[in-house]
Protein backbone atom coordinates (compact mmCIF):
# COMPACT_ATOMS: atom_id res chain seq x y z
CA UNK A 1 0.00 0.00 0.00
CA UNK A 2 1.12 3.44 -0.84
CA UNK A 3 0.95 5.96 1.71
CA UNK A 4 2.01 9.18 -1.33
CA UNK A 5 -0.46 11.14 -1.44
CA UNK A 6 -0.16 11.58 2.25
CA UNK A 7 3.22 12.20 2.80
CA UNK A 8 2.96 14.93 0.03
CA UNK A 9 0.40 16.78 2.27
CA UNK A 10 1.49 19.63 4.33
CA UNK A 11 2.16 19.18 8.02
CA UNK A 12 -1.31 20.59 9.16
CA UNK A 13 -3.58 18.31 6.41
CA UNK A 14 -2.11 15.45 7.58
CA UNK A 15 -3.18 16.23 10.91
CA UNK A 16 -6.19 16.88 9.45
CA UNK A 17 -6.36 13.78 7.49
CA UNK A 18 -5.41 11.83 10.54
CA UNK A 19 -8.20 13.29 12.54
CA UNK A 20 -10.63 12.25 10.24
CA UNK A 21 -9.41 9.00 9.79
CA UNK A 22 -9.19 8.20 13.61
CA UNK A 23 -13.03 9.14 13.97
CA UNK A 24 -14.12 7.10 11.11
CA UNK A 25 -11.59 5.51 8.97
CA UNK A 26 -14.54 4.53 6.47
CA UNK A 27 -16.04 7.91 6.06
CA UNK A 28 -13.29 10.08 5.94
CA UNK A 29 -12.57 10.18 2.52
CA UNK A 30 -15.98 11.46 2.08
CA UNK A 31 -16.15 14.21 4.74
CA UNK A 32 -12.63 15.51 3.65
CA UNK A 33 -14.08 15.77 -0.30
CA UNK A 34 -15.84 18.60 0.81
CA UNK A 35 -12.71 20.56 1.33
CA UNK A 36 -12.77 23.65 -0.91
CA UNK A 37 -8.81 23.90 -1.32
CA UNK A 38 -7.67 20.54 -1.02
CA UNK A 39 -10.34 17.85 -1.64
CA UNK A 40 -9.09 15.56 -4.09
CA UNK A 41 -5.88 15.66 -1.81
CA UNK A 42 -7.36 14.59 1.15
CA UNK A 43 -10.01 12.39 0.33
CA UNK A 44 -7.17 10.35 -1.52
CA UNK A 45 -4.86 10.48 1.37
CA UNK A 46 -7.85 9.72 3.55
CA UNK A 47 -8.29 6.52 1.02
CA UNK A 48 -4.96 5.21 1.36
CA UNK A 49 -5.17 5.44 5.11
CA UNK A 50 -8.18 3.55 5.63
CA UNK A 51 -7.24 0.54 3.59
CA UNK A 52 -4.77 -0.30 6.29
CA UNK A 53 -5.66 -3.03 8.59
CA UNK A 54 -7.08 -1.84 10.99
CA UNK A 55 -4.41 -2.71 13.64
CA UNK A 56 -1.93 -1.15 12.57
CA UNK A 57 -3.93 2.15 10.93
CA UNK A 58 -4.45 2.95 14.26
CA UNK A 59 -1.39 2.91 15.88
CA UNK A 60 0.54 4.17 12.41
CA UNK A 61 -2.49 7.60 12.26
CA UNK A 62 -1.99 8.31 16.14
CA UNK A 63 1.51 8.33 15.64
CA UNK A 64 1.28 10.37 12.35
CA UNK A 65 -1.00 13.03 13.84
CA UNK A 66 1.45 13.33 16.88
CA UNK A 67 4.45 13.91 14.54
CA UNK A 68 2.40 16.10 11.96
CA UNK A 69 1.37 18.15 15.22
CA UNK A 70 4.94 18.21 16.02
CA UNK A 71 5.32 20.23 12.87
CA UNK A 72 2.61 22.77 12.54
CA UNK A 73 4.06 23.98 15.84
């Protein structure tokens, strides 16, 4: 699985995309396609996220948002 489209986002839509993915991994490609800037973005990051088992999405999107956090600061 390729993660790309993700780790092309900037620090603060991965956080977002993290976020979204945490609260519901199957819907989170669709609430981040209503993004006005950077929909196609996100919903496809969002995509390749949630096709991870779901195991290890979870611990691999906590730690993402934490270091994508880490950065906005």
């Amino acid at each position: 699985m390729s993660l790309s489209t993700w780790r092309s986002l900037a620090p603060r839509d991965r956080a977002l995309v993290a976020v979204a993915v945490l609260i519901d991994g199957s819907d989170a490609a669709t609430f981040l396609e209503c993004d006005g800037e950077n929909a196609y973005e996100l919903r496809r990051a969002a995509e390749e996220l949630s096709a991870l088992e779901v195991d290890a999405r979870l611990a691999f999107v906590g730690t993402a948002l934490r270091l994508a956090l880490g950065e906005v600061e």
